[in-house]
Each structure stands twice: as structure tokens, then as C-alpha cells.
Protein backbone atom coordinates (compact mmCIF):
# COMPACT_ATOMS: atom_id res chain seq x y z
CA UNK A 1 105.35 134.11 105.84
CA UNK A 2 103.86 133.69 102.35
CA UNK A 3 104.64 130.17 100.68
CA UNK A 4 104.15 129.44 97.20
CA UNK A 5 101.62 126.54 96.30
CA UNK A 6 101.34 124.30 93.26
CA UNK A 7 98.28 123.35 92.77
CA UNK A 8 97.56 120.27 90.22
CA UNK A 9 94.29 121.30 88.63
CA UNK A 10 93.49 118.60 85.78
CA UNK A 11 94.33 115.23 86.15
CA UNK A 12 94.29 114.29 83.20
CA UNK A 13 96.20 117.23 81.53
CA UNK A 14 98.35 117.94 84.14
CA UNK A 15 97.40 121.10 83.90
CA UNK A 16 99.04 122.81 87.20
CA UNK A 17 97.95 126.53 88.67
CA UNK A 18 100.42 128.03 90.84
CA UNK A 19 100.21 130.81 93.43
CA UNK A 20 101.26 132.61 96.84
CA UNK A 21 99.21 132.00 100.05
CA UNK A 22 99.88 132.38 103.52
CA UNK A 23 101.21 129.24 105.35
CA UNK A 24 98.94 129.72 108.12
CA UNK A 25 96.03 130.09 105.87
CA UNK A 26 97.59 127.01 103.31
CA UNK A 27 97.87 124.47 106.23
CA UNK A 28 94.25 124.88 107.52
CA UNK A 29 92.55 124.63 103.97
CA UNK A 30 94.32 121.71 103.58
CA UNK A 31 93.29 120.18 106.83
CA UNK A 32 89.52 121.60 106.22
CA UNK A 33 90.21 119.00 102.76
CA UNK A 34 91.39 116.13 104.36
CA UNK A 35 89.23 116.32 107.36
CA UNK A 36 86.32 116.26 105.19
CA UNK A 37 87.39 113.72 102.62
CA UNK A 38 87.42 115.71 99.46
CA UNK A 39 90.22 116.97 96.69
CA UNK A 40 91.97 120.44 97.81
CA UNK A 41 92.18 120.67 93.48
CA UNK A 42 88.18 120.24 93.29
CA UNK A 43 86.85 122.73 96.25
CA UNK A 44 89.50 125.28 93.95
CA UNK A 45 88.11 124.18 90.65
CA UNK A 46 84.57 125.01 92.08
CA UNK A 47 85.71 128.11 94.24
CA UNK A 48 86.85 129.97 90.97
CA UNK A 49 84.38 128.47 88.39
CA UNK A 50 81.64 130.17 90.78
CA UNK A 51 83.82 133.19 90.78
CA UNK A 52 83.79 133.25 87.26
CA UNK A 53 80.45 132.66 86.72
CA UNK A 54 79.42 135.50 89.42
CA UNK A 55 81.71 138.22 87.62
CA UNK A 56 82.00 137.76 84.31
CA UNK A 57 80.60 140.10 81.42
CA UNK A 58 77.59 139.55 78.90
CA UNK A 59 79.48 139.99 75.78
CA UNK A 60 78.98 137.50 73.16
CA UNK A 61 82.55 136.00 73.77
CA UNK A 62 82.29 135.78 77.22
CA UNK A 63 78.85 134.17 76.98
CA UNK A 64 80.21 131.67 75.33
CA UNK A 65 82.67 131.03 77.70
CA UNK A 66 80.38 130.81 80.37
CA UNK A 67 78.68 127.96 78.52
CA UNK A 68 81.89 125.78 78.64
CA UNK A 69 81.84 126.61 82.39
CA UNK A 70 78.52 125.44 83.16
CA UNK A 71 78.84 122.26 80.83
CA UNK A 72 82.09 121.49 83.51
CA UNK A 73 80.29 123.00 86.63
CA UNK A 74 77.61 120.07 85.82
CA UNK A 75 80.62 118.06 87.48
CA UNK A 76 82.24 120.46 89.93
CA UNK A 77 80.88 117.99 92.51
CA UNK A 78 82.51 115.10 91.27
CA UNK A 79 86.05 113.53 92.85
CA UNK A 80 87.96 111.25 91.14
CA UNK A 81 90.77 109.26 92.87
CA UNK A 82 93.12 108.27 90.41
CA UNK A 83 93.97 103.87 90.66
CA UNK A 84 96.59 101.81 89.02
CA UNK A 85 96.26 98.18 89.10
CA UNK A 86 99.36 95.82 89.19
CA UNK A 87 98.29 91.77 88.13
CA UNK A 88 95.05 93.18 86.65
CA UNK A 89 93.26 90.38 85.62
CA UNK A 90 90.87 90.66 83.12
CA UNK A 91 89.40 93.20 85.18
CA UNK A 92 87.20 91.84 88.00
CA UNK A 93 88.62 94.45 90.61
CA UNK A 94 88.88 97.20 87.57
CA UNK A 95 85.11 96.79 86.20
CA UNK A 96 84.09 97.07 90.60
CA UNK A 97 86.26 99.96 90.86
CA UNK A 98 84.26 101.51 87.35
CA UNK A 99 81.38 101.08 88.62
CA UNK A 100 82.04 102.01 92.36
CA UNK A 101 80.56 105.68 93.19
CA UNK A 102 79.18 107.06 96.12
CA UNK A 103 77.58 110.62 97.07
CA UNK A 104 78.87 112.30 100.38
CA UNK A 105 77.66 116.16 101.55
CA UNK A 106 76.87 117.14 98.02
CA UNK A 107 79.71 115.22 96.50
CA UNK A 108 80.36 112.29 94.19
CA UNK A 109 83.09 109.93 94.83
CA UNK A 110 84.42 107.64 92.05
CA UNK A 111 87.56 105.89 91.01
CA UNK A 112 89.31 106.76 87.61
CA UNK A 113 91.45 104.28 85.97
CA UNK A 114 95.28 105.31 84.94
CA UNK A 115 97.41 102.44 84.33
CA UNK A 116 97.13 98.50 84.72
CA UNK A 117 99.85 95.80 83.66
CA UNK A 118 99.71 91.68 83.32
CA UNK A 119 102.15 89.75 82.00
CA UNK A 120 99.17 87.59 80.21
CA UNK A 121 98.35 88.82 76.32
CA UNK A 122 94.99 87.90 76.23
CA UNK A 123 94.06 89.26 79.79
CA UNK A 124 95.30 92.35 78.86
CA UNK A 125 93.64 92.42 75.60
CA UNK A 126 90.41 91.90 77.91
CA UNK A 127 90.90 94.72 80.00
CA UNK A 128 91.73 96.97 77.43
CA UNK A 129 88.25 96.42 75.66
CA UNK A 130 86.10 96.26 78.83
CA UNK A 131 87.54 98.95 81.17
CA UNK A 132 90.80 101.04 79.64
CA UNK A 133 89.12 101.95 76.59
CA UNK A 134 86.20 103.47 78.83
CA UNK A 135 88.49 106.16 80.34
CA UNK A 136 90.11 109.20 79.64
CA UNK A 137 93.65 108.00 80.11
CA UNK A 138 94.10 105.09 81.13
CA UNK A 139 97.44 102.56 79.92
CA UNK A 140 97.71 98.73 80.09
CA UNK A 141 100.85 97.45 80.05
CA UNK A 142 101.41 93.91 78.95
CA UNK A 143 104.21 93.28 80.78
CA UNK A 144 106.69 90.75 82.96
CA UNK A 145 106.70 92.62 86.04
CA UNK A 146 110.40 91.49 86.82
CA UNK A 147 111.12 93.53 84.23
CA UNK A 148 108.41 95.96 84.25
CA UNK A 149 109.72 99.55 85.02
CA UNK A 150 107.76 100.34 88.12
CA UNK A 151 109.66 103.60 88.89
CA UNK A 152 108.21 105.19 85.56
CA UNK A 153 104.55 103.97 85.75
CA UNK A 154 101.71 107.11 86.68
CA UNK A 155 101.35 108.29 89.98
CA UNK A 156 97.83 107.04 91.71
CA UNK A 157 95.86 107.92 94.49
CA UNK A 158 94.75 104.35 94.83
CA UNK A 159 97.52 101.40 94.21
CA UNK A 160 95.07 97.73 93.72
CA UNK A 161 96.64 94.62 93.14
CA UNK A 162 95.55 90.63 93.89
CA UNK A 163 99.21 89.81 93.41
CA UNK A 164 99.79 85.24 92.24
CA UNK A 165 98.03 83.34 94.54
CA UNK A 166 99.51 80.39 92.96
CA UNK A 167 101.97 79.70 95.81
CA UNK A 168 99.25 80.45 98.89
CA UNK A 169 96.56 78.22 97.33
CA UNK A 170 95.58 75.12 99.15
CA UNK A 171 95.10 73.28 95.96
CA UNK A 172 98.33 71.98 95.42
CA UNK A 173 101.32 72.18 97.46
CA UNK A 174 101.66 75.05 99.28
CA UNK A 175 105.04 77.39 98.73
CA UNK A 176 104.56 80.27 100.06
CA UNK A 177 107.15 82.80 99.54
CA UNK A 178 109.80 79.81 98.33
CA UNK A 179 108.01 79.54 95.14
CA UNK A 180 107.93 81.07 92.39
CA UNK A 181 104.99 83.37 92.63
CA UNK A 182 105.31 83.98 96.55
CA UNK A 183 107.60 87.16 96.34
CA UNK A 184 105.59 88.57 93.42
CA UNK A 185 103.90 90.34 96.25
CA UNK A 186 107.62 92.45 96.47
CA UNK A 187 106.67 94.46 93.27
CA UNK A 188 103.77 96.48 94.69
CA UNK A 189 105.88 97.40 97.84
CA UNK A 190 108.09 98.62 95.53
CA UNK A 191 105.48 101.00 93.98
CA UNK A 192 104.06 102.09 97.18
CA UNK A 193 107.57 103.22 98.62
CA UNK A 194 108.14 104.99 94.66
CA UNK A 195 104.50 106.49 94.81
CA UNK A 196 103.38 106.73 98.85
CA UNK A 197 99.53 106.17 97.13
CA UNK A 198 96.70 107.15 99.54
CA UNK A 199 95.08 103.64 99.71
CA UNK A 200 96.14 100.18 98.56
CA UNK A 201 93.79 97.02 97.77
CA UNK A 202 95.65 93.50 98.09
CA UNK A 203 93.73 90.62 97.38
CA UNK A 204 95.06 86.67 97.53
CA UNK A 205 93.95 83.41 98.65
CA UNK A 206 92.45 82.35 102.23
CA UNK A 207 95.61 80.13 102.43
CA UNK A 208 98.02 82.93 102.18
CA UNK A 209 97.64 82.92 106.47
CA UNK A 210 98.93 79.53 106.92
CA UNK A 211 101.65 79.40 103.98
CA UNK A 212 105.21 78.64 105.91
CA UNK A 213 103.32 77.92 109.25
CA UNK A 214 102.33 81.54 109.17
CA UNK A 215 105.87 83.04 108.58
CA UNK A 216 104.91 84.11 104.74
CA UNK A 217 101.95 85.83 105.85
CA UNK A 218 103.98 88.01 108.58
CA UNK A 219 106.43 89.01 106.42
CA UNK A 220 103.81 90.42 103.34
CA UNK A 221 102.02 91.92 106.73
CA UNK A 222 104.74 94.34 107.99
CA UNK A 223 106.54 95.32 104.59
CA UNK A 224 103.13 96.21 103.80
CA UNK A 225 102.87 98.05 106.73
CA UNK A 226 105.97 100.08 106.63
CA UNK A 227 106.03 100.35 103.06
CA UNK A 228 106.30 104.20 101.60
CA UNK A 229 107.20 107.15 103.48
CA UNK A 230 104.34 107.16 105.98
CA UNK A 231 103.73 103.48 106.42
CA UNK A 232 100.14 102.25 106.64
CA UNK A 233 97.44 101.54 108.97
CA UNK A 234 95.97 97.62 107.37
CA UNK A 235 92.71 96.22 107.70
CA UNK A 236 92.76 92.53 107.39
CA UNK A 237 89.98 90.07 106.35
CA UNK A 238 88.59 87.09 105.06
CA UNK A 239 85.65 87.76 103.06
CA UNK A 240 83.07 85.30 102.82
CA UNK A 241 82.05 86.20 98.95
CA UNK A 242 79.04 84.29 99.56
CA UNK A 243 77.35 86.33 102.30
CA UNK A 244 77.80 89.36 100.04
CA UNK A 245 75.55 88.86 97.73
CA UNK A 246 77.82 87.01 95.05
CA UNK A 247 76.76 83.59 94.09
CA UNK A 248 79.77 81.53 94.99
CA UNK A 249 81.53 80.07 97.95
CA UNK A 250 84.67 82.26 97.60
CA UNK A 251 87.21 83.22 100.66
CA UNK A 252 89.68 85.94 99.93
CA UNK A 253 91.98 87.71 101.89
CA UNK A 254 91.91 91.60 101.61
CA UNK A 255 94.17 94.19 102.60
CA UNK A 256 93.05 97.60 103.46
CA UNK A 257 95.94 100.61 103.62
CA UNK A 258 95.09 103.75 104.46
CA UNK A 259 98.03 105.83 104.53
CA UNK A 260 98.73 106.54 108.03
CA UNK A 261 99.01 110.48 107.60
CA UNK A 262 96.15 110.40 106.74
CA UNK A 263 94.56 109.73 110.08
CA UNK A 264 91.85 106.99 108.75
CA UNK A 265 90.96 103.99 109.43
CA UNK A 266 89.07 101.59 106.91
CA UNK A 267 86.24 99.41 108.25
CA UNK A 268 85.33 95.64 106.54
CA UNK A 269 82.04 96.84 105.34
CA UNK A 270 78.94 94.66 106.85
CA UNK A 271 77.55 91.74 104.67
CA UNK A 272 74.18 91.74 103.71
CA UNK A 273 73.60 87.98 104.07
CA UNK A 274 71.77 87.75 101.43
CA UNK A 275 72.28 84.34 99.69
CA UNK A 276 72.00 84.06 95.83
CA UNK A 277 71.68 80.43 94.50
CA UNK A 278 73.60 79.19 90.97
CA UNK A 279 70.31 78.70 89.66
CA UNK A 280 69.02 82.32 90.31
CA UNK A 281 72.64 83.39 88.60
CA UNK A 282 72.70 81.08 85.75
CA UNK A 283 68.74 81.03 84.69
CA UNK A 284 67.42 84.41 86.39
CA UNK A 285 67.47 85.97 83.50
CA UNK A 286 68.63 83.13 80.88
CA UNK A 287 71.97 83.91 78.85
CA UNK A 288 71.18 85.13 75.31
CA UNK A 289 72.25 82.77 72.35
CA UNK A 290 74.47 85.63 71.19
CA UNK A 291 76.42 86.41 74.15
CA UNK A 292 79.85 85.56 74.21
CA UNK A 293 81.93 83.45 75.42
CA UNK A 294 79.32 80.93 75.83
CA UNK A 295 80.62 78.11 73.72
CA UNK A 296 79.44 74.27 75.02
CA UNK A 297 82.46 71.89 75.62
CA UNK A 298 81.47 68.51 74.18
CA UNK A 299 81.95 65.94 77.15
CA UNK A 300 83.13 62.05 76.36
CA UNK A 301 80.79 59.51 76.70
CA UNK A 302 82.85 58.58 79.74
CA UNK A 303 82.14 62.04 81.30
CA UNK A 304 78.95 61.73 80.69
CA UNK A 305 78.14 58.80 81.88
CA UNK A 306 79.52 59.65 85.40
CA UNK A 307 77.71 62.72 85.42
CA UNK A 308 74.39 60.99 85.12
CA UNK A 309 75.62 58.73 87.95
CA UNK A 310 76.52 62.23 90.11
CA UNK A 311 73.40 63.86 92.29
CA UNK A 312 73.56 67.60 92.72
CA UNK A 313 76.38 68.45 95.50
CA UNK A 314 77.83 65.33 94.98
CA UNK A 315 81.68 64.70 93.57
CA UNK A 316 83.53 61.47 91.85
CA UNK A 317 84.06 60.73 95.45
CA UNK A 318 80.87 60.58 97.41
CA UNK A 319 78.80 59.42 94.90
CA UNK A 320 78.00 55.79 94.35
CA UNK A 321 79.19 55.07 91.21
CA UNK A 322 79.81 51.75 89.49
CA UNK A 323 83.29 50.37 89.49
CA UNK A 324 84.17 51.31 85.84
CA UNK A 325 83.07 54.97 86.44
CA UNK A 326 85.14 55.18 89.70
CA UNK A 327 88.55 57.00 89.10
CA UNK A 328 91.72 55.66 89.87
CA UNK A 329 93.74 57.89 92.12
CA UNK A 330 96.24 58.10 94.71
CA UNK A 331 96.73 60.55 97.03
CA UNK A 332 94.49 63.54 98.16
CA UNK A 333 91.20 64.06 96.65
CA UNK A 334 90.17 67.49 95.81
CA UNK A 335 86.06 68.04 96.43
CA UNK A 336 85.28 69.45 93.66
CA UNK A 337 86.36 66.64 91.05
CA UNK A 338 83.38 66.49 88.77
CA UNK A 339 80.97 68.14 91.72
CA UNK A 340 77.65 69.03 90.30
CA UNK A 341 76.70 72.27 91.75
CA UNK A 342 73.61 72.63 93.97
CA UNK A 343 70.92 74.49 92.41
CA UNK A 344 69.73 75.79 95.62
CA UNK A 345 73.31 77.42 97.05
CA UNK A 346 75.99 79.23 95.75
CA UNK A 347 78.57 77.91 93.41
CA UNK A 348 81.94 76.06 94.64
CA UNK A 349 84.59 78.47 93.87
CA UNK A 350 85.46 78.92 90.13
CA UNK A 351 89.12 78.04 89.69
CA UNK A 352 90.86 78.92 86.60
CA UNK A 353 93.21 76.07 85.93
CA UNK A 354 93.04 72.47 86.30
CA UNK A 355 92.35 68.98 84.21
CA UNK A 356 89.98 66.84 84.26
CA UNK A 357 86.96 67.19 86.66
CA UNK A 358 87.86 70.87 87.34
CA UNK A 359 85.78 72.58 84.96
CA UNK A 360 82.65 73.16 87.26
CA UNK A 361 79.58 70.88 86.36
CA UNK A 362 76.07 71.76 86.14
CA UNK A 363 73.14 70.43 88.62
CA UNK A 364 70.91 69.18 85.79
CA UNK A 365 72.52 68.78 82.49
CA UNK A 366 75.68 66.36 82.21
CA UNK A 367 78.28 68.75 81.24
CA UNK A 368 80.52 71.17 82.36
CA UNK A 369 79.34 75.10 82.77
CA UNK A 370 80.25 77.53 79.72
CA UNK A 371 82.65 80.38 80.11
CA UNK A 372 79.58 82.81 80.53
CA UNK A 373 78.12 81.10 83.08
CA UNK A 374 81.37 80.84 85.12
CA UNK A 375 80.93 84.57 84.81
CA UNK A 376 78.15 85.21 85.76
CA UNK A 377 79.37 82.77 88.80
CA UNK A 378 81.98 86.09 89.24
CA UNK A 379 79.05 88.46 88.68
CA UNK A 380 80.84 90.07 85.11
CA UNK A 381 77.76 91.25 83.06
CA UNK A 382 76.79 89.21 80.08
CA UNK A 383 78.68 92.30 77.87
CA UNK A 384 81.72 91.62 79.70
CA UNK A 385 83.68 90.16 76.47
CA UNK A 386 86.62 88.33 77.16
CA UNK A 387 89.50 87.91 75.01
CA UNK A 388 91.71 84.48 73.73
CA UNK A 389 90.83 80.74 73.48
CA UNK A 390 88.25 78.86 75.47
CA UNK A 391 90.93 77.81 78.13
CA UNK A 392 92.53 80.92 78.33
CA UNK A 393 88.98 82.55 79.20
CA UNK A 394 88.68 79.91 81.45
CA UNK A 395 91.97 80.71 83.29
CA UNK A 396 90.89 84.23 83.19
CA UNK A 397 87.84 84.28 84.96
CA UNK A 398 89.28 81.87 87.34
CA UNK A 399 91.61 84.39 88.53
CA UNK A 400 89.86 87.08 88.67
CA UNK A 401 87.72 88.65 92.06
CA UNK A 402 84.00 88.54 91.85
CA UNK A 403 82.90 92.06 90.50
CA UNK A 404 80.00 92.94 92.83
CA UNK A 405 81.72 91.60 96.03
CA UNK A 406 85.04 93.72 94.85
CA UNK A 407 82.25 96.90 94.67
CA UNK A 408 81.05 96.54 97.82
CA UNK A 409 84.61 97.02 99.00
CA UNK A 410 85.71 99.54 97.24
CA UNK A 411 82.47 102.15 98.05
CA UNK A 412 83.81 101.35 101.48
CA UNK A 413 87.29 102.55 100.80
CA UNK A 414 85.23 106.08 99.16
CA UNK A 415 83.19 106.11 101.91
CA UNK A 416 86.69 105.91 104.31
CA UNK A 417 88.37 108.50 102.85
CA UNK A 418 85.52 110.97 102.00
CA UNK A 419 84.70 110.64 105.75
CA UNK A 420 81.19 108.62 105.86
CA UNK A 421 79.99 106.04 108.00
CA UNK A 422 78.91 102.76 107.06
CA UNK A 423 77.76 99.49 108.93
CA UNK A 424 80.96 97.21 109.82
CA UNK A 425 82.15 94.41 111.22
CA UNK A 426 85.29 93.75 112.92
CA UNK A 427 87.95 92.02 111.23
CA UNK A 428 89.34 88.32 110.88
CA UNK A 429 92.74 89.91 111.55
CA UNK A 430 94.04 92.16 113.73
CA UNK A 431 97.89 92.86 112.41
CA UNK A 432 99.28 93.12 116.20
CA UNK A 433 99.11 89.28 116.17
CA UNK A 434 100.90 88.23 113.54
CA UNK A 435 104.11 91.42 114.34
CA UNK A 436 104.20 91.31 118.33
């Protein structure tokens, strides 16, 4: 029995090659593919590029020819697994999934970008100039994802997406999935039962767990689980930014799916636990005078004042201020009200929205950090532009996931699927205990 095959050849012309094979001999290529990790499309790109190469004439036509075919055999070797990002950010995951390669049996691994949406203007304006811009063919929509058309958006290997943590945070009041941002999560299920992608990447808060005693956290858990034809096999953890190499205290919860037909399992890649200090990230090397987004916000005399009253590490609460510096307020009192970081550890996490004492202050002058150096806090390069007013740059880097720490994860995801080992740790979750 002879079956007819439709191969997709070029992703990003949808070019597509189609021809007769026998089913025997179709079904154990295929596994050959999967069981070593790599694109069916790119061993058959390479199989008849060599082909050509070896039997082709020496006429002038042909010769030139063969020169196109050796400027695209320099990346024969290359795979690219197609992502689309839903709640992009300004790009923290994108610019880690950019950068994110690895090399496996002769082979390079690497994401390539297709499609991201936000609802926020200037965040989208930001990843358009820093990552879409950079690829082939790659879309941002600016859109409300309530009435984004998710059905019509480019099929991905790869679905990412840190969907509102708003609801999950611990600062604040907790929602969960009563508030408004809690079911946003709904909208990428919906695009992995449209698409079936081959991985996804879901990022939120540490307090997603505990939101609704727990009861929130199931629920995202199992539609994730059972979303899309095949359902998926998750890998659940809380990563501990800081002992991966990023310069900040921050905990995020990450979930790995790996299709299940796949027959994969990802891994929580091992931390190096190798700390980087606020003063090694901020002054190792020092920020040029041109960079961007590094525009000083004049501090009252108040503000300053209290600063100069603040040690390193210490807030508005523990530190022994005079009675007309103390604040008046009732209620819970968040740590990092004017905190002055520690030179010598990692930054408290960056947050992205807040009044008052939020801004994150620095150990040695009396005034709050620039938007660069809350950057560099999330590891984005100094020629990382972003886009919009000072507080919406703020609110931007806020929300975004540290760049390097995102990396680290991702190469493990290439390393899962094209079928290499890497040092691992178990994971903070195990999914049988939050669905038995």
C-alpha cells in the first residue's frame, strides 16, 4: 500500500513537496525523526540538496545553481521550531527564545518567531523593534484577546505565553480565577486545542498555587493537561530566578507541555547557583550616558530625606526613622516600600506597577533606580530599547520574565525534544497532587 505524503518544505513560504511512499517505509522515517529529535522537512531538504549536488551537470547554468545550493546547504543543519507568543510582553521570553540555540549530533536547534499579540500599544511597539523586526515572518498583533481571533492566528510548533498574573499575585488581594485577569489563562487553551502545538511555555506568579485555597491552580492544571487532541504531559516548577544566574530574587511558576504523542518528557534544567549581586549588574560594566531608557526621576525632598535615613536592605518599616519621616499607614505593609537594595545580593523583584515607595531604590544614592537599570535587573541588554513613557517602560519591564533565566529554559525545551540530556532537578510539582 502506497500512501501519498505532503511534505511542508519551507516554512516560511509554505512551499509544500508532495509525493508517493510506501506506508511501511513512511511510518518508520517518521519515527527515525521523532526518535531522534529533528524535522522530517530538514533530513529531506538535506537528503535531496546532497542529491543534487552529487548529480548535477557543469554547465554554466547549472553551476550557478549549485551556488544557491551551497549558500542554503551552509544551513541544512539548522532546525527551526516555529513559536507564537500570546501576552508577549515587551519581549523578555521572545528576546530568550532569539537567542536560545543549541547543537545536537551535527544539528542546530533554534526557535523562530511567527506571531505575538498584547493588548498594550507601547509593549507591542517594543517587541516589534527588538525581536519581530529581526525575523523572517514574524506578526504582532496589538490586540484585546477577548476579541482577538485565535482560530486564524499561524500555526506553531511552540505555543509561549505568561498569561495576567494580576489576579495570582500576593501583592494585593488575591482573586484568582474570580477576577478579572484569572480566566485570561482560557485563551491559550483555546489555541492549543485549535493548533495541538508540540510544546507550550506558561509562566505566572508563585502565588498562582495558593489562589482559591488551591482550587484555581487545579483547574489551569488539568485543562492544561487535556487541552488539544493529544493532551499533555506538564512539568511544574517554581524557579528560583536567583540561583540561575539572574540578579534578582524572582519566583515564577513554569509550565512545561510536551505533547504527549510525542513520548517526551521535559526536565527543570539544574541551576547553576551562581549568585550575581545588583552591584555586579548595575556597575559591572557601567551604563553608557547614551543608552536608553535611562532617564533619572527627580525625588522630593521628602523622599530624599528618608532615603538618607534608610541603610541598604532596609524598608520604611525596619528602619529607624524619625517620627516625621515615618509613614502613616494602616493595614499590611509590603517589604519593599522604599527598600534600598543590597549591594552585595540580588535585587528584590522588579514589579511593574505601584505608587509611592515601589519604584526600587538604590543602595548608595537616594533615589529610585532608572528604567535601564531595572533592566538590566531582568538581564535585557543595554540595546534592548523600549517603547512609551517612563511609567509605561516601567510597567513593561515589570511584567516581563528575566531574559537569561527564560534562556536557560528554553535550551532545555531544544534539548527535550531534539533528544539530549542535560543535568536536572526534580520538580516543585508533581501534577498527580493537585488532580487525584
Amino acid at each position: 500500500m502506497h500512501v501519498c505524503c505532503l511534505i511542508r518544505m519551507d516554512n516560511i513560504s509554505n512551499l509544500k513537496f508532495e509525493f508517493r511512499l510506501p506506508k511501511d517505509l513512511r511510518d518508520r522515517f517518521n519515527l527515525a525523526c521523532r526518535q531522534s529529535g529533528v524535522n522530517s522537512s530538514s533530513v529531506l531538504r538535506m537528503l535531496m540538496s546532497n542529491y543534487i549536488e552529487d548529480h548535477t551537470s557543469n554547465n554554466k547554468s547549472d553551476k550557478r545553481e549549485n551556488i544557491k545550493l551551497d549558500k542554503k546547504a551552509e544551513n541544512i543543519n539548522e532546525t527551526s521550531i516555529s513559536i507564537g507568543e500570546m501576552y508577549c510582553g515587551p519581549g523578555g521570553i521572545g528576546l530568550a527564545a532569539k537567542n536560545a540555540s543549541i547543537t545536537h549530533k551535527g544539528m542546530n536547534f533554534r526557535f523562530s518567531h511567527r506571531w505575538a499579540t498584547d493588548y498594550h500599544a507601547d509593549t507591542c511597539m517594543t517587541y516589534e523593534n527588538n525581536i519581530a523586526k529581526y525575523e523572517e515572518n514574524c506578526e504582532v498583533f496589538n490586540a484585546d484577546v477577548k476579541t482577538l481571533d485565535i482560530a486564524n492566528l499561524p500555526r506553531v510548533d511552540g505555543f509561549l505565553y505568561g498569561f495576567p498574573c494580576n489576579d495570582f499575585s500576593s501583592v494585593g488581594e488575591t482573586k484568582g480565577l474570580h477576577g478579572e485577569f484569572g480566566p485570561l489563562y482560557s485563551y491559550g487553551v483555546r489555541y492549543i486545542d485549535k493548533f495541538n502545538p508540540k510544546f507550550f511555555f506558561a509562566e505566572n506568579v508563585s502565588g498562582i498555587s495558593s489562589a482559591n485555597s488551591g482550587v484555581a491552580f487545579k483547574t489551569i492544571l488539568k485543562d492544561l493537561a487535556e487541552a488539544g487532541e493529544f493532551g499533555y504531559t506538564l512539568t511544574i516548577h517554581k524557579y528560583q530566578f536567583e540561583n540561575y544566574g539572574v540578579p534578582q530574587a524572582r519566583h515564577r511558576v513554569i509550565i512545561i507541555g510536551m505533547r504527549s504523542d510525542l513520548g517526551v518528557n521535559f526536565r527543570v534544567p539544574k541551576p547553576s547557583m551562581k549568585i550575581k549581586t545588583v552591584k555586579e549588574c548595575i556597575e559591572n560594566p557601567k551604563i553608557d550616558s547614551t543608552a536608553g531608557n535611562q532617564e533619572i526621576t527627580r525625588q522630593s525632598a521628602a523622599v530624599v530625606d528618608r532615603l538618607n535615613h534608610i541603610k541598604p536592605g532596609e524598608n520604611a518599616w525596619t528602619a529607624d526613622l524619625p517620627e516625621r519621616l515615618q509613614l502613616n499607614v494602616k493595614g499590611a505593609k509590603m517589604s519593599m516600600i522604599y527598600k534600598r537594595l543590597d549591594p552585595n545580593k540580588p535585587s528584590y523583584t522588579v514589579t511593574g506597577s505601584g505608587g509611592g515607595g515601589t519604584h526600587v531604590y538604590h543602595w548608595d544614592e537616594p533615589r529610585a533606580l532608572t528604567n535601564r537599570e531595572r533592566a538590566r535587573i531582568q538581564t535585557f541588554p543595554d540595546n534592548f530599547t523600549f517603547f512609551g513613557s517612563k511609567e509605561s517602560v516601567r510597567r513593561q519591564i515589570g511584567m516581563a520574565v528575566p531574559v537569561e533565566g527564560a534562556k536557560i529554559i528554553l535550551e532545555a525545551v531544544l534539548k527535550t525534544l531534539a533528544g539530549q540530556d542535560y543535568e536536572s532537578v526534580d520538580a516543585s510539582y508533581k501534577y498527580e497532587d493537585f488532580v487525584n
